[in-house]
Protein backbone atom coordinates (compact mmCIF):
# COMPACT_ATOMS: atom_id res chain seq x y z
CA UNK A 1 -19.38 -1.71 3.39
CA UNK A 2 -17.83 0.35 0.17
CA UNK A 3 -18.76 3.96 1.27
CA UNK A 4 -16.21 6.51 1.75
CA UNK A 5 -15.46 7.69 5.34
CA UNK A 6 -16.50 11.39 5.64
CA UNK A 7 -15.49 13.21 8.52
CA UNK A 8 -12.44 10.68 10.35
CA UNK A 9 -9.94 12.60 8.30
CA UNK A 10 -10.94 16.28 9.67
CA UNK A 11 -11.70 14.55 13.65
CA UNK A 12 -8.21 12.78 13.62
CA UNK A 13 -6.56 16.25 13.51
CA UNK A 14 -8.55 17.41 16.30
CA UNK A 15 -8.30 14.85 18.38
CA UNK A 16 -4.43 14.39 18.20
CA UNK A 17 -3.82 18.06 18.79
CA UNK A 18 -6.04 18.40 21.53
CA UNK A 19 -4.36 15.33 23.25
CA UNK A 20 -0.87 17.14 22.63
CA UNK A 21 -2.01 20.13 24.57
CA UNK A 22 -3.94 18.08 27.28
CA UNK A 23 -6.73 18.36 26.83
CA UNK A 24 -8.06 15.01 25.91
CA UNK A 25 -10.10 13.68 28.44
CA UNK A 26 -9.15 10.10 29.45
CA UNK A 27 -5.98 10.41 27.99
CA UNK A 28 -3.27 12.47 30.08
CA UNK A 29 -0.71 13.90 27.82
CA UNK A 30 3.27 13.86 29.77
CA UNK A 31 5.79 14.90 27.74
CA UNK A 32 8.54 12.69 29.37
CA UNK A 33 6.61 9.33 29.50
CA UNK A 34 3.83 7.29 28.18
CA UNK A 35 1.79 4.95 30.49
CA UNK A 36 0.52 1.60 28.94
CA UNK A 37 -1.70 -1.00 31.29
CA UNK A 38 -0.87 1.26 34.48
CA UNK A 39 3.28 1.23 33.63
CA UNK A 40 5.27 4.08 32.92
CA UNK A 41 7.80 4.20 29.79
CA UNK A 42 10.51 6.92 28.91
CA UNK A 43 9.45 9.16 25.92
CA UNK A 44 10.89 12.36 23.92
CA UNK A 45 8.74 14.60 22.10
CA UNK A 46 9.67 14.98 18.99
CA UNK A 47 9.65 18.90 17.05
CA UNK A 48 6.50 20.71 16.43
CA UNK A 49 7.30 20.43 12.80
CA UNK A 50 7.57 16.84 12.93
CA UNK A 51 4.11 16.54 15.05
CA UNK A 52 2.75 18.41 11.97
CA UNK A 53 3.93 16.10 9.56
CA UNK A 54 2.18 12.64 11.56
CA UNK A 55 -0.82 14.60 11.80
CA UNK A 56 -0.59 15.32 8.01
CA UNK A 57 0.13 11.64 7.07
CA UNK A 58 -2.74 11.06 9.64
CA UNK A 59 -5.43 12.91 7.57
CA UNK A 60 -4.55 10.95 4.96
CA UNK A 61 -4.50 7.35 6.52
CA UNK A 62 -7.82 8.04 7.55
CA UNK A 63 -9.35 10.12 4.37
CA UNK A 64 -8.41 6.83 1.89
CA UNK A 65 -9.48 4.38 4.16
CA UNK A 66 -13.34 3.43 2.82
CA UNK A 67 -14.34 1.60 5.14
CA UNK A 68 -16.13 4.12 8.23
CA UNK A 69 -15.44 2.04 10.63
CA UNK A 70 -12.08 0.92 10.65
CA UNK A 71 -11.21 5.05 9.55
CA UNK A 72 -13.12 5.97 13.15
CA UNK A 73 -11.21 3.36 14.91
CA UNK A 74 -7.88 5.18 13.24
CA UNK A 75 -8.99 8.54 14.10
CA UNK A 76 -9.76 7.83 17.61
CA UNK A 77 -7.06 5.71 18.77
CA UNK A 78 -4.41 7.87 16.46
CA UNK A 79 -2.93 9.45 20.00
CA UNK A 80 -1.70 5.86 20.97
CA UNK A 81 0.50 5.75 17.78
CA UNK A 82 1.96 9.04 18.66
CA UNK A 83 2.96 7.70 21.90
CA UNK A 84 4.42 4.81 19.92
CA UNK A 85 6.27 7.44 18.15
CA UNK A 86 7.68 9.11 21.23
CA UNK A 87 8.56 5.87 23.03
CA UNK A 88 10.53 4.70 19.78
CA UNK A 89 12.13 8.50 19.79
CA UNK A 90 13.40 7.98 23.18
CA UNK A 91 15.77 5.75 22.16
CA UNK A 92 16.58 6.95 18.32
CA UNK A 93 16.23 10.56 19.55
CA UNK A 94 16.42 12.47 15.75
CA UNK A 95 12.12 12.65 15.68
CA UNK A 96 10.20 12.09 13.21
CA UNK A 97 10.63 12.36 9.35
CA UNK A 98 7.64 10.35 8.02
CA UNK A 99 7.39 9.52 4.34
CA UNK A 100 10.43 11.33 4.03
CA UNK A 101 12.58 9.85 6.66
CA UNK A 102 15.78 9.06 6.37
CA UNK A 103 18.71 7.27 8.63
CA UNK A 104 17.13 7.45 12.42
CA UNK A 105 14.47 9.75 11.96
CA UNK A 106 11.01 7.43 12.46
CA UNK A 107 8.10 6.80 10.24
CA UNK A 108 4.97 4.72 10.27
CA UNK A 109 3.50 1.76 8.31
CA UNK A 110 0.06 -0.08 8.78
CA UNK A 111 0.95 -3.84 9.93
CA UNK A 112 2.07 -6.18 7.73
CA UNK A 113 3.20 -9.97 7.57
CA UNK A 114 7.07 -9.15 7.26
CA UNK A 115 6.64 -7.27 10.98
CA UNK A 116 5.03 -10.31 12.53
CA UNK A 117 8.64 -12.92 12.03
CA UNK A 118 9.98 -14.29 15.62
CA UNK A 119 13.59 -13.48 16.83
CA UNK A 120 13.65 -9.61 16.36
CA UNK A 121 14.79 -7.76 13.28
CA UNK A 122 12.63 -6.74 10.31
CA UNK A 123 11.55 -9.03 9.01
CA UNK A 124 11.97 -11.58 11.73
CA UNK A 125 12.95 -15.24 11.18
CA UNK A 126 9.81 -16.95 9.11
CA UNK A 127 7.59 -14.11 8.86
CA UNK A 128 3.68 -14.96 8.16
CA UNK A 129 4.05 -14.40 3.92
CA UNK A 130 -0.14 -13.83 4.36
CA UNK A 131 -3.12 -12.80 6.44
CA UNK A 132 -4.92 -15.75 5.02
CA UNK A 133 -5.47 -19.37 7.57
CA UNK A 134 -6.80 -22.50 7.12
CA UNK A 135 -8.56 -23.67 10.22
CA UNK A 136 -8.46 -27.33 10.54
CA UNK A 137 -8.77 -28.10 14.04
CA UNK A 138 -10.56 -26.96 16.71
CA UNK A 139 -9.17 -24.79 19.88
CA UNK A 140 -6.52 -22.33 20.88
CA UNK A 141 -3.28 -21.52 19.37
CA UNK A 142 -0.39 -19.18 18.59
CA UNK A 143 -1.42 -16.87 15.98
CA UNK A 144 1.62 -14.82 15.26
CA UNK A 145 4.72 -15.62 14.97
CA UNK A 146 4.69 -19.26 15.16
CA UNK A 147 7.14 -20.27 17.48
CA UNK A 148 9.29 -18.33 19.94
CA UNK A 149 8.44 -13.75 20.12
CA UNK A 150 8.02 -10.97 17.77
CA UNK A 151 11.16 -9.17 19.30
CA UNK A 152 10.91 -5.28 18.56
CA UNK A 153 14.66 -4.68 18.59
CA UNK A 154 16.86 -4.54 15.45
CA UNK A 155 20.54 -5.57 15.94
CA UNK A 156 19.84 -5.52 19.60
CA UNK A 157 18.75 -2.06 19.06
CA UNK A 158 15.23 -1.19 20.39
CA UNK A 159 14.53 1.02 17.22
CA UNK A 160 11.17 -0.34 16.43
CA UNK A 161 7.46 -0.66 18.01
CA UNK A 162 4.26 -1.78 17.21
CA UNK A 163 0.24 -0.65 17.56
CA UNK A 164 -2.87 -2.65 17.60
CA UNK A 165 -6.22 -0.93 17.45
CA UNK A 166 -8.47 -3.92 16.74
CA UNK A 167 -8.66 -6.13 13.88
CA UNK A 168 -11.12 -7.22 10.58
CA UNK A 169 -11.50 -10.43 9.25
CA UNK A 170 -12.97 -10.31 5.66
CA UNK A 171 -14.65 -13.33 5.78
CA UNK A 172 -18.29 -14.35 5.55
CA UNK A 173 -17.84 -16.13 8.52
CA UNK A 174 -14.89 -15.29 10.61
CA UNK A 175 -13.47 -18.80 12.76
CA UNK A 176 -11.31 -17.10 15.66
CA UNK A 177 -13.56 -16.00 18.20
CA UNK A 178 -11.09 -14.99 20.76
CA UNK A 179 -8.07 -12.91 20.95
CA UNK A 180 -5.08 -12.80 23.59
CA UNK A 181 -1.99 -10.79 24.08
CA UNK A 182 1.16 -11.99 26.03
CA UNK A 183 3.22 -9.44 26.31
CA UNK A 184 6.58 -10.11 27.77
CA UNK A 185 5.72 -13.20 29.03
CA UNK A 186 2.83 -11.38 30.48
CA UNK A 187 -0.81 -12.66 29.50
CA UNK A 188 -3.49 -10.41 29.42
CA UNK A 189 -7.21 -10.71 29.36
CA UNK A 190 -8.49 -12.65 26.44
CA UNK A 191 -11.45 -10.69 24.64
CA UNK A 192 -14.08 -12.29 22.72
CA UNK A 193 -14.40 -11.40 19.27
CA UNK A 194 -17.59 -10.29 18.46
CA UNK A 195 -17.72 -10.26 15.21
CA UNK A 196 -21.78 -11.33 14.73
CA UNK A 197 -22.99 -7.61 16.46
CA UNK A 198 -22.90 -6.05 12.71
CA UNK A 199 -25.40 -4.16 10.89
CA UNK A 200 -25.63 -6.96 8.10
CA UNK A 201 -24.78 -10.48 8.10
CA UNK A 202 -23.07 -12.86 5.44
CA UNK A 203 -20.62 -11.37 3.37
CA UNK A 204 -22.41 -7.90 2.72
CA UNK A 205 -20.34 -6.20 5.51
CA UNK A 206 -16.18 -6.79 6.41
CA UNK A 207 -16.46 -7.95 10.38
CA UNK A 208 -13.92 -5.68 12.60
CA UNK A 209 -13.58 -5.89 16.29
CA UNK A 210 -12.16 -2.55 18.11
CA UNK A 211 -10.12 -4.08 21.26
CA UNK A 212 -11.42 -2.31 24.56
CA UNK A 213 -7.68 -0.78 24.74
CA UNK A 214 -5.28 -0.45 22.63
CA UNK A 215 -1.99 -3.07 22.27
CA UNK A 216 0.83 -0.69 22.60
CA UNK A 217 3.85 -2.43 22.08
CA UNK A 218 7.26 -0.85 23.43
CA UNK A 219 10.20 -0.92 21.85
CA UNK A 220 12.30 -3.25 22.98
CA UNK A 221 9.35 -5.82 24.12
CA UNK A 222 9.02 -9.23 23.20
CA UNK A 223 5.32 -10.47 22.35
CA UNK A 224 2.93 -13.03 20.67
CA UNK A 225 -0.34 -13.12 19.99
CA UNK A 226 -2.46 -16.34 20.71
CA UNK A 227 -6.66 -17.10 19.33
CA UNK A 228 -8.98 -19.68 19.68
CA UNK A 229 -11.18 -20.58 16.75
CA UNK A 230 -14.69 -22.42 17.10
CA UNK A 231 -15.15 -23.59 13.67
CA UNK A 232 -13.02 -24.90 10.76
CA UNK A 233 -12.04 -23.06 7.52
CA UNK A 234 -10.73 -20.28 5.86
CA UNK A 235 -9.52 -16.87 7.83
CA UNK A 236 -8.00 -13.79 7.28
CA UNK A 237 -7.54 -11.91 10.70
CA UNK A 238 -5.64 -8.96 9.98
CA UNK A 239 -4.47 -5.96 12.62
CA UNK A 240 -5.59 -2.58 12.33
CA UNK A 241 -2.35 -1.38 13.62
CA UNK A 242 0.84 0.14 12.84
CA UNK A 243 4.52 -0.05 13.35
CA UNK A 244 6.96 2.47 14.08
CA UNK A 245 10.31 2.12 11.62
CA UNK A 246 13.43 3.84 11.30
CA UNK A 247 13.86 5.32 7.76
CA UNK A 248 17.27 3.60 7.15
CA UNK A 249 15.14 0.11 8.18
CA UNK A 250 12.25 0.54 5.68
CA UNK A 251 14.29 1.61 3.26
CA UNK A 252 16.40 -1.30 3.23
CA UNK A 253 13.69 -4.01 3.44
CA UNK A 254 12.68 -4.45 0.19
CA UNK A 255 16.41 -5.74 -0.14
CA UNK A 256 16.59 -8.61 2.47
């Protein structure tokens, strides 16, 4: 699909404000901790005027993004990123600059190849330099990073943390047709990747998969992401997510 999303970019606003004053249903909002997969984690909110500014940058994520879906996905899930933001805050505890952060103060980036390296840091050791695969065998396997964790610390530092919402794979015919998360050592639930239930077939509509909950990824975590593909050939699984950066780190990166 090519149409332009109408409407994600006006519902994100709502929905994030109405989870910071509680009153999104499903979705308790403590001020002091977020809860991922029934555990509790320290968190610091951040100034008003900072809130303002993610739910700014928000509305704009979601208003570019074309495709409806994946803008929806955004727009719904967007409170989970801000309790990325306040779990990474807890620790850097200077809130949140966005675009124009600087030093400790936090911003946010959609998920990309450098984040996905093993051994901590950004980028990690032997990041993924592409979303693109070539499936060759049969069966299940580490997706990212190839050997050893994605460590979200930074000198030791846990500075850094990352989202997943769900995924796309623009490909006529997508070859991964499960998806797992081990999280600190931790495996969870493998879901099945359904990417078939679309409203057109072939290569007339990009295939995304919403997962049933959201991946939020603490700072400080260690994780890795394993799939199992059912047929051979090309692949390009890529995260709708996000990671949460200190300014000083993106800043630098484009340097290493």
């Amino acid at each position: 699909m090519t149409t332009a999303s109408v409407g994600a970019e006006f519902r994100v606003e709502d929905v994030l404000r109405t989870y910071r004053s509680g009153g999104l249903q499903g979705q308790p909002y403590i001020a002091d901790k977020v809860v991922v997969a029934g555990k509790e984690y320290g968190a610091l909110e951040p100034p008003a005027a900072d809130f303002d500014t993610f739910v700014a940058e928000m509305t704009i994520i979601t208003k570019r993004n074309r495709n409806p879906m994946v803008a929806d996905i955004i727009a719904r899930n967007s409170p989970r990123l801000w309790d990325l933001v306040r779990m990474v805050n807890a620790n850097t505890k200077v809130g949140y600059g966005g675009a124009a952060a600087r030093g400790d103060r936090l911003l946010f980036n959609p998920l990309e190849p450098r984040d996905l390296g093993s051994a901590g840091g950004f980028p990690g050791t032997t990041p993924p330099t592409t979303w693109y695969r070539s499936v060759t065998a049969i069966g299940g396997r580490r997706l990212w990073p190839d050997a050893n964790t994605i460590d979200l610390t930074i000198s030791s530092l846990a500075v850094l943390g990352h989202v997943y919402f769900g995924f796309v794979n623009p490909v006529a015919v997508p070859k991964a047709n499960i998806i797992q998360l081990v999280l600190d050592g931790d495996a969870w639930a493998e879901e099945g990747l359904d990417w078939e239930w679309r409203e057109s077939y072939g290569d007339t509509e990009t295939p995304v998969y919403e997962l049933k909950m959201p991946w939020v990824i603490r700072p400080g975590a260690s994780y890795r992401i394993n799939t199992r593909d059912y047929i051979s050939g090309d692949e390009r699984l890529i995260p709708i997510g996000f990671s949460v950066k200190r300014g000083r780190d993106i800043i630098a990166s484009l340097a290493t």
